[in-house]
Protein backbone atom coordinates (compact mmCIF):
# COMPACT_ATOMS: atom_id res chain seq x y z
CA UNK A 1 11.46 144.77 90.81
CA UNK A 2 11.59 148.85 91.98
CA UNK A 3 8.40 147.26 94.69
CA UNK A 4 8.12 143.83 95.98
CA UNK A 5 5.27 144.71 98.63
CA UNK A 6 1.81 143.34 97.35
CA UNK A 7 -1.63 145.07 97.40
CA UNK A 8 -3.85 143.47 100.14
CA UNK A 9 -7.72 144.28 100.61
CA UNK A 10 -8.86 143.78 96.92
CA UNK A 11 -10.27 140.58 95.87
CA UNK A 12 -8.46 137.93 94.20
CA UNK A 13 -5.42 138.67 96.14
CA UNK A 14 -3.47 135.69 94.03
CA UNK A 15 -4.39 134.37 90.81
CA UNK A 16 -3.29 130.84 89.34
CA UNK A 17 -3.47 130.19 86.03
CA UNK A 18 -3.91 127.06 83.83
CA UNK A 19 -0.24 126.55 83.62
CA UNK A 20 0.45 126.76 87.42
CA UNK A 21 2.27 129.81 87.77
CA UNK A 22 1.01 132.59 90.27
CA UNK A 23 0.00 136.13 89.43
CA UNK A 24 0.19 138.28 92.32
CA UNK A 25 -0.56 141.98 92.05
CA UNK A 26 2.16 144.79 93.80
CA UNK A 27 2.43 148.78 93.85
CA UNK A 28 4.61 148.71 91.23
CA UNK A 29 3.52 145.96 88.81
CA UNK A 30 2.23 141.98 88.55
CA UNK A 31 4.35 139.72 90.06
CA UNK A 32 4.72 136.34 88.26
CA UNK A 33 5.86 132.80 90.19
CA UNK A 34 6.46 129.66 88.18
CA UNK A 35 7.06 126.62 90.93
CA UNK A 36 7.59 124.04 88.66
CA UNK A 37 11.40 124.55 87.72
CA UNK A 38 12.40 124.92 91.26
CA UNK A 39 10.51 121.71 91.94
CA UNK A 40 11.72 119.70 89.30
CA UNK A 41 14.94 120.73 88.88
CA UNK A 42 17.83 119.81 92.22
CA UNK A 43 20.72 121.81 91.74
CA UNK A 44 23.80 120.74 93.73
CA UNK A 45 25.39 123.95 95.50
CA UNK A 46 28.83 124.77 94.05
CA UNK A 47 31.88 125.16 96.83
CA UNK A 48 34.16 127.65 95.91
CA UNK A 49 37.67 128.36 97.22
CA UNK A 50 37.75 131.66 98.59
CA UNK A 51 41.10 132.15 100.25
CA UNK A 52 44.60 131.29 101.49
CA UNK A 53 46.22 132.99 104.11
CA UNK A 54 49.73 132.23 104.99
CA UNK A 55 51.13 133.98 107.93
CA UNK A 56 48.73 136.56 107.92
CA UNK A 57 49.82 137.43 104.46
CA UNK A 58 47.45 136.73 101.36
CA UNK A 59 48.76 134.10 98.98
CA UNK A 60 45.35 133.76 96.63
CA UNK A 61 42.14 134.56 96.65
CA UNK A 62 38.74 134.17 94.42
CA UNK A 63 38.88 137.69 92.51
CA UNK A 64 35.36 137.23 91.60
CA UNK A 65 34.17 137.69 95.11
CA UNK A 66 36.43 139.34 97.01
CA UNK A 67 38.12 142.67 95.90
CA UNK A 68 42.34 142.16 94.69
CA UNK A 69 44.52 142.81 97.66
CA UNK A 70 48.04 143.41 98.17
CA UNK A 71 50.18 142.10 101.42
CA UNK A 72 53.68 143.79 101.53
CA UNK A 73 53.73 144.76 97.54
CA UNK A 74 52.67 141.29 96.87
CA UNK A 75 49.74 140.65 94.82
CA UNK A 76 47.51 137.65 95.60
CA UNK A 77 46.94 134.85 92.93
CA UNK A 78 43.95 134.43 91.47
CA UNK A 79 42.01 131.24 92.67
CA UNK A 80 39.89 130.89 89.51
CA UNK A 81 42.43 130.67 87.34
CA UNK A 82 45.37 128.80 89.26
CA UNK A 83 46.54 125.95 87.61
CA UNK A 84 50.03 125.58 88.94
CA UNK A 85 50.75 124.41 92.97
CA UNK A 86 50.86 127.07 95.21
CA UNK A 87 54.47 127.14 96.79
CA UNK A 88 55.13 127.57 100.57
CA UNK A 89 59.00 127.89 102.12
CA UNK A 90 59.80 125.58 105.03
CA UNK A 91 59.90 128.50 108.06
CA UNK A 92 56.04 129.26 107.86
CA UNK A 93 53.89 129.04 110.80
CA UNK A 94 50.44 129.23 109.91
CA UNK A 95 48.27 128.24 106.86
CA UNK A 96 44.53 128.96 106.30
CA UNK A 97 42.10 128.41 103.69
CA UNK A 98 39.10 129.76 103.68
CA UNK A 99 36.03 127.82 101.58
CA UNK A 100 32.61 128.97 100.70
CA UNK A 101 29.37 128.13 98.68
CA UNK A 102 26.65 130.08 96.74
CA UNK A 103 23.03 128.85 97.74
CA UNK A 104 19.47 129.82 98.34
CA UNK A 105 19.52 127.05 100.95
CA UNK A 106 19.79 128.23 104.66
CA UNK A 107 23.20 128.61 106.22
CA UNK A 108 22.13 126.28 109.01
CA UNK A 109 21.06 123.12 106.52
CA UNK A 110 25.00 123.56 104.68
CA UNK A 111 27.89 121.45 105.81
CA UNK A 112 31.29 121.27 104.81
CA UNK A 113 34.11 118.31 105.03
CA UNK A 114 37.67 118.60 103.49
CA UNK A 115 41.00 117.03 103.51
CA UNK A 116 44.42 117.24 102.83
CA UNK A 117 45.82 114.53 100.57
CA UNK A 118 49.50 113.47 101.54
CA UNK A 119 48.57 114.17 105.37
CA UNK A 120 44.69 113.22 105.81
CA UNK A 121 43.77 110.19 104.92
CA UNK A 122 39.89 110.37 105.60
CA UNK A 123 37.69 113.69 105.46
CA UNK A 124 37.09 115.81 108.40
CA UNK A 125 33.35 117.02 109.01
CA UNK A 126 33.99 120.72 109.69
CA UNK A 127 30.21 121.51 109.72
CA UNK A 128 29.42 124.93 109.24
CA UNK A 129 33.06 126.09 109.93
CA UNK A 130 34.01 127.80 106.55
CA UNK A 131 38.38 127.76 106.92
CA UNK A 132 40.80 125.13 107.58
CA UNK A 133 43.82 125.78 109.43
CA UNK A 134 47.38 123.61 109.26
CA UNK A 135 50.97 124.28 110.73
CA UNK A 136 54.40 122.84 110.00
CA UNK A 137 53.64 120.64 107.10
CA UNK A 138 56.54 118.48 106.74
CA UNK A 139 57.88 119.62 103.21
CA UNK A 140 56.13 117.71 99.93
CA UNK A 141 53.67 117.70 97.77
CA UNK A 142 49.65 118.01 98.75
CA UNK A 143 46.22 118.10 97.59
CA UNK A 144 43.65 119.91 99.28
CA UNK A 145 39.52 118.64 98.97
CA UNK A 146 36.54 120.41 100.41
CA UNK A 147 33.36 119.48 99.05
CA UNK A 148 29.67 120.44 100.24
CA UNK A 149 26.15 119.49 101.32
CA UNK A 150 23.03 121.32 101.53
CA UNK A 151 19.67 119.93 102.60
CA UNK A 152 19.41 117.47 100.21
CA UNK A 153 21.78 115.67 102.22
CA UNK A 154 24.05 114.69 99.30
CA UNK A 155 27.90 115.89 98.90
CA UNK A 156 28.90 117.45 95.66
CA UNK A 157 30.47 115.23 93.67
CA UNK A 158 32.80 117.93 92.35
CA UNK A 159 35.36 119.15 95.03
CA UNK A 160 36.95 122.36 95.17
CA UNK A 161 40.26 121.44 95.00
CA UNK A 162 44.34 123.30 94.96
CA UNK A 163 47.59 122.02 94.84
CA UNK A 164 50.45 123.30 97.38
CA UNK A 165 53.84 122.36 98.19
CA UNK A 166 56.18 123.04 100.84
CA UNK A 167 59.57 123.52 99.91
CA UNK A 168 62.07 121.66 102.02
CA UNK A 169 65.05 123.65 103.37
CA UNK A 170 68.34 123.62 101.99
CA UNK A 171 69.39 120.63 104.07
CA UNK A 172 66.81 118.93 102.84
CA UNK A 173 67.15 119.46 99.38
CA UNK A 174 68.32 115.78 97.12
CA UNK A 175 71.62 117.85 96.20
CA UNK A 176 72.82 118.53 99.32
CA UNK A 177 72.13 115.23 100.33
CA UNK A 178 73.39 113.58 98.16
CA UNK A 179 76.48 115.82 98.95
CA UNK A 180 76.58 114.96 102.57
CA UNK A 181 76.61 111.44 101.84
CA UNK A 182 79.26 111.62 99.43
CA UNK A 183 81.24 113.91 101.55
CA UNK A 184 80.56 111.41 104.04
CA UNK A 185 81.86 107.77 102.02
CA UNK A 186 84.56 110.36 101.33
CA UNK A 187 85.58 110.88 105.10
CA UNK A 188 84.84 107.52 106.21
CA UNK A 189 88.20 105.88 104.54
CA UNK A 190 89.73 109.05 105.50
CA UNK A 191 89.01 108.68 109.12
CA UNK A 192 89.50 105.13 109.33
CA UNK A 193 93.08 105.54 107.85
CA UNK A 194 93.45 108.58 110.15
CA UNK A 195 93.14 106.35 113.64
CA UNK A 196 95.01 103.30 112.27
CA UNK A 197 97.74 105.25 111.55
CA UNK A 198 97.04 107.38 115.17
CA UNK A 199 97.01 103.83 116.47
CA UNK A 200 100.17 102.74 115.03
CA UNK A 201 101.77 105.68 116.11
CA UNK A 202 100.85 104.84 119.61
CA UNK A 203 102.33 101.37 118.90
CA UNK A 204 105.34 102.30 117.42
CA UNK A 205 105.87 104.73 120.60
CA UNK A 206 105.04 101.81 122.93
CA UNK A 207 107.66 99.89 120.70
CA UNK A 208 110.24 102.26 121.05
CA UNK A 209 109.88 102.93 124.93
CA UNK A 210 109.67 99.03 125.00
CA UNK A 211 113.24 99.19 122.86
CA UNK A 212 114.94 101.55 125.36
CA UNK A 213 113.99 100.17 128.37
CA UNK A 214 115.45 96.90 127.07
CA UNK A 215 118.83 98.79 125.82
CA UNK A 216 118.67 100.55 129.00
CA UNK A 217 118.54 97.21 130.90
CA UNK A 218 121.05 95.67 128.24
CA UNK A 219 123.55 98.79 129.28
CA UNK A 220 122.98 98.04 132.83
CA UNK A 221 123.61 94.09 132.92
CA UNK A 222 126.41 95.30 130.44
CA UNK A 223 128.58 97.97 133.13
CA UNK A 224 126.97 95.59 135.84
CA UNK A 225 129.31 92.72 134.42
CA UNK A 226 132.01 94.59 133.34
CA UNK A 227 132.97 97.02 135.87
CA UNK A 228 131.52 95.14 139.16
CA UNK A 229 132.50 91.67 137.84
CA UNK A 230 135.97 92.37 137.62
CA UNK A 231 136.29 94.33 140.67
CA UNK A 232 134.50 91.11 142.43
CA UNK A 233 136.67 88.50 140.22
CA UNK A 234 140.06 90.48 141.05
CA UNK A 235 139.47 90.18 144.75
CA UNK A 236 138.66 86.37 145.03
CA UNK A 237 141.43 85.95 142.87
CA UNK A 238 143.84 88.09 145.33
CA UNK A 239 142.11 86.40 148.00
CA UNK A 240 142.82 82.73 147.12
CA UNK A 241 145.95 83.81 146.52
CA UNK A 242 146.98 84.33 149.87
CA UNK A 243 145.23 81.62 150.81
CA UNK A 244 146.81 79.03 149.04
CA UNK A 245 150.52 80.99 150.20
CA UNK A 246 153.21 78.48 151.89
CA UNK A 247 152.74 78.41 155.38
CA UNK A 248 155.59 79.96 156.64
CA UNK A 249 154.18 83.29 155.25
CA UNK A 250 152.21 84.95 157.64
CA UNK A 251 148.62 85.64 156.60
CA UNK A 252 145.58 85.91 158.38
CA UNK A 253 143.74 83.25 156.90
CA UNK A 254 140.66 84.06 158.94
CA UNK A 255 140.26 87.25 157.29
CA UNK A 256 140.78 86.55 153.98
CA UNK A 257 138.23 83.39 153.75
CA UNK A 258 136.01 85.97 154.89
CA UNK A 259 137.11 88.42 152.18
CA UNK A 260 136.54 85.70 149.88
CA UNK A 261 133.54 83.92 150.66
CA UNK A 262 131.90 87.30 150.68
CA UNK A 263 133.52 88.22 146.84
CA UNK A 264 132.10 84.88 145.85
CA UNK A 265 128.77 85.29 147.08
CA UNK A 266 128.65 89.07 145.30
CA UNK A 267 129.88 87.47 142.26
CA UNK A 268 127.28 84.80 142.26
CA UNK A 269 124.43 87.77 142.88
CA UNK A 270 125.61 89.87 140.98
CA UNK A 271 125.28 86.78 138.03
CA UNK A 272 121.94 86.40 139.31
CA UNK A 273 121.07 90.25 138.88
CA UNK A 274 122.67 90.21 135.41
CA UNK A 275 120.79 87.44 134.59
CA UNK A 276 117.42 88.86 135.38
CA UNK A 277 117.99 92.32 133.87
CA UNK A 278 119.30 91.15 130.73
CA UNK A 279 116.23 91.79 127.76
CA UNK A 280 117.73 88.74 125.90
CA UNK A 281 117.00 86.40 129.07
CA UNK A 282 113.26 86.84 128.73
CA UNK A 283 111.94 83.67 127.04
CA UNK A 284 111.25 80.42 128.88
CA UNK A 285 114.11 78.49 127.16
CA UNK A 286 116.49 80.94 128.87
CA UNK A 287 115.03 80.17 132.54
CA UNK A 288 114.67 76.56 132.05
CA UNK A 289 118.42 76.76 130.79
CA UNK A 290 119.51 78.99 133.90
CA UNK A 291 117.95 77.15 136.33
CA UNK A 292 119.69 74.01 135.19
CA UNK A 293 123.17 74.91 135.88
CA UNK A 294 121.89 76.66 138.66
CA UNK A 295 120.68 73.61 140.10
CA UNK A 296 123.97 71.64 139.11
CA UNK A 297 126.27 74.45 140.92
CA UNK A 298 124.10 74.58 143.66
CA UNK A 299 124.39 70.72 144.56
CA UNK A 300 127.73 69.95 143.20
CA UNK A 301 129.48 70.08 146.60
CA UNK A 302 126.63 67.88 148.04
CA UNK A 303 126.13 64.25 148.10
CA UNK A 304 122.30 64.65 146.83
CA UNK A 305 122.04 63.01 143.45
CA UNK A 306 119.51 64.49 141.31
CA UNK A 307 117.56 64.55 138.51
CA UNK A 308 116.31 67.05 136.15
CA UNK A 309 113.10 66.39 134.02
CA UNK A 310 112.92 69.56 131.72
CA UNK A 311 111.18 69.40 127.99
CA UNK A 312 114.16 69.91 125.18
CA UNK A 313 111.95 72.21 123.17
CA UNK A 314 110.37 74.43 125.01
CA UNK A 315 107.35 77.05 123.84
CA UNK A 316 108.60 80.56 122.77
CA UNK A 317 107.10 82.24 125.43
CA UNK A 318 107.90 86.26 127.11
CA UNK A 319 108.61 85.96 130.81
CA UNK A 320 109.52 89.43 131.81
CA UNK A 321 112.56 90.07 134.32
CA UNK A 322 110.29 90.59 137.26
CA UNK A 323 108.88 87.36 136.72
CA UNK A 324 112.10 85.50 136.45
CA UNK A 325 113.64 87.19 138.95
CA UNK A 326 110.77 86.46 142.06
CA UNK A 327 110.52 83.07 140.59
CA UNK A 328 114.05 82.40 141.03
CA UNK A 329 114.60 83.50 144.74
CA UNK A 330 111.70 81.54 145.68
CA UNK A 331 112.77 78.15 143.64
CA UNK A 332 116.62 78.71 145.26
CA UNK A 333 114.54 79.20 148.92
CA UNK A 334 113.59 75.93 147.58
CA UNK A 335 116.58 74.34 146.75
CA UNK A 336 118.12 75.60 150.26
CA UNK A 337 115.54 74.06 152.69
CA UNK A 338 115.63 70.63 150.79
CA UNK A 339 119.88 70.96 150.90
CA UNK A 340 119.63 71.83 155.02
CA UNK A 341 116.50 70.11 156.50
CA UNK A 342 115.33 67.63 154.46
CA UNK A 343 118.06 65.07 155.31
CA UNK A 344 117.27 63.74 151.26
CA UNK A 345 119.46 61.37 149.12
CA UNK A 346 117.61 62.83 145.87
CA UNK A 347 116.37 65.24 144.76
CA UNK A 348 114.07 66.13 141.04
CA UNK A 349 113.82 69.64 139.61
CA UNK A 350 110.56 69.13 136.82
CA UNK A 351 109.40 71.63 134.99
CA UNK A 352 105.79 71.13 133.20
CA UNK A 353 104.71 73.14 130.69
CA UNK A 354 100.84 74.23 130.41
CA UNK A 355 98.54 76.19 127.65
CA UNK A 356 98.17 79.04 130.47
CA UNK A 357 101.91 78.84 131.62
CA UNK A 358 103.98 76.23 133.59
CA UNK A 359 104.55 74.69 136.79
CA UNK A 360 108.25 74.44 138.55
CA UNK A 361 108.67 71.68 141.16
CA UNK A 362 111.04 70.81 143.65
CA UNK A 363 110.79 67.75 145.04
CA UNK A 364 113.00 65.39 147.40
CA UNK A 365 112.62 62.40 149.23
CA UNK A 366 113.57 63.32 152.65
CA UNK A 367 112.40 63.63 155.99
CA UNK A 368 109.13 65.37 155.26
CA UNK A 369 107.16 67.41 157.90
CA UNK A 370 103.49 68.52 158.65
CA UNK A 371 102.94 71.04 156.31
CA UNK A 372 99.56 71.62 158.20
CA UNK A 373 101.09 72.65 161.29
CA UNK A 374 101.81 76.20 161.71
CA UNK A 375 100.11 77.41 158.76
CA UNK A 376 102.26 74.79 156.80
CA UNK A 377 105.59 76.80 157.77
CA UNK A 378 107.24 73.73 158.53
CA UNK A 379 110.85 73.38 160.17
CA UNK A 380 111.24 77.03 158.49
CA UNK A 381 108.85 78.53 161.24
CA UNK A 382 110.40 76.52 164.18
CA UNK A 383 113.82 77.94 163.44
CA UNK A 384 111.96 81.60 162.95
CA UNK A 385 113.09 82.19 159.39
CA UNK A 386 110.73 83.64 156.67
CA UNK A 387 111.50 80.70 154.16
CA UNK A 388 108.17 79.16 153.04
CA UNK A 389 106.39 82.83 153.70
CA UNK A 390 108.49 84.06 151.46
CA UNK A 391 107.98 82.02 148.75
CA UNK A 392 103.96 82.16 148.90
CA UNK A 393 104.30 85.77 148.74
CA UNK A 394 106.35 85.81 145.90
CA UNK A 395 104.14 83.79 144.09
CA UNK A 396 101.44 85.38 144.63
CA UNK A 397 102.52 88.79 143.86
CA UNK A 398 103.37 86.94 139.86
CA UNK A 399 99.40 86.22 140.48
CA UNK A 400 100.69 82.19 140.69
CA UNK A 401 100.68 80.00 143.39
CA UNK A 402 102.71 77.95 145.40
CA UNK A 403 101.66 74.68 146.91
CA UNK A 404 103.94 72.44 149.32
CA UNK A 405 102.86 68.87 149.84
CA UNK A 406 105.10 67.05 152.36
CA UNK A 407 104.28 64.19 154.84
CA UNK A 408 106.85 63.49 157.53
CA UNK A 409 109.04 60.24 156.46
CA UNK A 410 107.68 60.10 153.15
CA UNK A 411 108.86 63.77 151.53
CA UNK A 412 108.50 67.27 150.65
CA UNK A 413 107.34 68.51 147.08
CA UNK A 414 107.17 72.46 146.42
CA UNK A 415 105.48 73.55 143.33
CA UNK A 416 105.39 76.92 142.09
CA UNK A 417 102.56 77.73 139.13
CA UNK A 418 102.85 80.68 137.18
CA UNK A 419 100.32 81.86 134.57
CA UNK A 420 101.62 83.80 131.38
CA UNK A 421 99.59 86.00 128.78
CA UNK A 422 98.57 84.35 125.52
C-alpha cells in the first residue's frame, strides 16, 4: 500500500462490517483487516539453517537469504538443496553454524535449542543465541538438530537438520591400521627371534669364555704336572738316594733329609694345586674321591684308626675350583689339629649330602676342649696359631659355615656346610 497513514478527524474513523473484517479509510485508499484467519489459524515458525562457517571460511549457506559468496575461490554449498554430509578434514579449529527463523512473532518471545547427535546427547537451550560453535570433533559421523519456539510455547516438531563428518587423519584411517597391525604381528616373531638368538649369542660367548678358562686351567694343571712334577720327583729321588748310600760314604745326611722333606712336601702341594685347577675335578664325586685318599695318606703313618662314611653314588653336582680348593685347606687344618692335639684313637671323616649342598665332618674321640673359651679357638689359640680362625674364615668366604662342637674328655667334631646353586 503506496500510504499506510489513516485519515483522523472524520466520523466513522473504523467501520466493521457484518462479516467482521475492518474498513479503515487512508490517504491513499481503504484499508481492509480480516482477524479471523490470524485467530484461527497457529502457524508454527519455520527454523532455517542459515550458515556454516569453518575457520572463518564459508562452507554453505541458505542462498535464498543471504547473497552467494566465495572464500579463497571456493564457492559455498547451497543449504536448501544439500543432501549429501558436509565433509570437514581433521586439522580444523573452529566450526560455526549459524540458525535462524521467519516470524511475525517478537524476537524476544523466540527461543532456540539444538544438538549435535554423536556428541550431545540431550538439547542445549541456547535462547535467543542464533549460532552454535564446536572445536576438535573427534573424527566420525554427526547429525546436527536445532528446532524452535515462539510464544506459543511449543517446539517445532520439524528440526532443521545437516549431516557433517570429520575425516580422520591418515593414521587414523582402517587401512593404515590395519597396516600397522599387520606390520606389527609381522615384527613381533621377528623380534622375538631377534633377542633369542641375541640371547644365545650371549650364551654361546659365556660358553666359550667358560671353555677357555677351563682349557686354560687344563694347560696349567697340565705344564704344572709335567714340568714341576718331575723337577720335584727327580730331586726326592736323588735325595733318597744318598740317603739310603752305605755308610762309609760320606754324605751329609742332615742336609739332604732337608732337601727331601722339602721336595716331598712341594710334590704333595703341588698335587693339591693340580688337583684344584684341573676343570675335570669339579663335580662332588671327584672331592669326595680326593679327600678319601687324602685322608688315608694323611693317617697312614699314624696309629689313629679311622673310618670313612661317604655315600657310593653321589649327586652330579658343579663345585668350582675355588670352592674345592678353600674347602680343602680348611678340612686338612682339620685333619692336623685332631692328628697333634687331640690325643684320639679314632677318628670318622662323614660326608652328608643335602638338597642345598652338603656337610663335611671331622670328628674324633679325643681329648676335647672348651670350644667356648677364647672365642672357641681352643688349644689352637693357646699355642698362637691361626688354625680354627682360619677355617671359619674360609668358610665363610664359600658363604658356608663352620661349626666345632667339642667338650673336654668327651671329643671334638668340626663340621664344615657348604651351600651349592640348584
Amino acid at each position: 500500500m503506496p500510504n499506510l497513514q489513516a485519515m483522523f478527524g472524520r466520523s466513522p474513523e473504523v467501520v466493521r462490517s457484518g462479516d467482521g473484517r475492518l474498513w479503515m479509510p487512508t490517504h491513499s485508499g481503504l484499508a481492509v483487516i480480516d482477524p479471523k484467519p490470524a485467530a484461527e489459524t497457529n502457524v508454527q515458525s519455520e527454523v532455517l539453517l542459515e550458515k556454516v562457517i569453518l575457520d572463518g571460511r564459508v562452507l554453505a549457506q541458505h542462498r535464498n537469504i543471504l547473497p552467494i559468496l566465495k572464500c579463497e575461490g571456493h564457492e559455498a554449498a547451497d543449504l536448501r538443496i544439500l543432501r549429501d554430509e558436509l565433509r570437514l578434514p581433521p586439522d580444523y579449529r573452529r566450526l560455526e553454524i549459524e540458525f535462524t527463523t521467519l516470524s511475525f512473532v517478537g524476537l524476544e518471545n523466540i527461543r532456540f535449542r539444538y544438538r549435535l547427535a554423536g556428541l550431545d546427547s540431550d538439547w542445549f537451550d541456547a535462547g535467543t543465541q542464533r549460532s552454535a560453535t564446536y572445536s576438535r570433533l573427534p573424527h566420525g559421523d554427526y547429525r546436527f538438530e536445532v528446532q524452535v519456539r515462539t510464544g506459543d510455547g511449543v517446539w517445532n516438531a520439524q528440526s532443521a537438520v545437516l549431516q557433517l563428518k570429520v575425516l580422520p587423519y591418515f593414521w587414523q584411517k582402517w587401512w593404515f591400521i590395519i597396516s600397522v597391525a599387520g606390520f606389527a604381528v609381522a615384527l613381533v616373531p621377528g623380534s622375538v627371534r631377534h633377542f633369542e638368538k641375541r640371547r644365545m649369542q650371549h650364551r654361546l660367548a659365556s660358553v666359550e669364555r667358560e671353555r677357555a678358562v677351563e682349557r686354560e686351567r687344563a694347560r696349567i694343571a697340565k705344564d704344572i704336572h709335567d714340568d714341576l712334577g718331575a723337577s720335584l720327583t727327580r730331586i726326592t729321588m736323588l735325595s733318597q738316594s744318598a740317603l739310603n748310600k752305605p755308610e762309609p760314604v760320606k754324605v751329609p745326611t742332615v742336609e739332604l733329609s732337608r732337601i727331601y722333606d722339602t721336595a716331598r712336601s712341594m710334590t704333595n702341594a703341588m698335587d693339591e694345586i693340580v688337583w684344584a685347577i684341573n676343570p675335570s675335578n669339579d663335580t662332588l664325586e671327584s672331592l669326595a674321591a680326593y679327600f678319601a685318599e687324602f685322608v688315608q695318606e694323611f693317617l697312614a703313618p699314624t696309629d689313629l684308626r679311622f673310618n670313612l662314611d661317604i655315600p657310593i653314588v653321589l649327586p652330579r653336582s658343579n663345585i668350582s675350583s675355588e670352592v674345592r680348593h678353600s674347602l680343602f685347606l680348611a678340612f686338612k687344618e682339620a685333619l692336623n689339629n685332631a692328628v697333634k692335639h687331640s690325643k684320639a684313637t679314632e677318628l670318622t671323616v662323614s660326608l652328608v649330602v643335602k638338597t642345598n649342598g652338603f656337610v663335611l665332618s671331622v670328628e674324633d674321640n679325643g681329648q676335647g676342649f672348651d670350644a667356648t673359651a677364647n672365642n672357641g679357638e681352643g688349644p689352637a689359640s693357646t699355642r698362637g696359631g691361626n688354625g680354627l680362625r682360619n677355617m671359619y674364615r674360609r668358610l665363610e668366604e664359600l658363604q658356608g659355615t663352620c661349626v666345632i662342637k667339642s667338650e673336654r674328655g668327651v671329643g671334638t667334631r668340626v663340621a664344615f656346610e657348604v651351600r651349592l646353586p640348584n
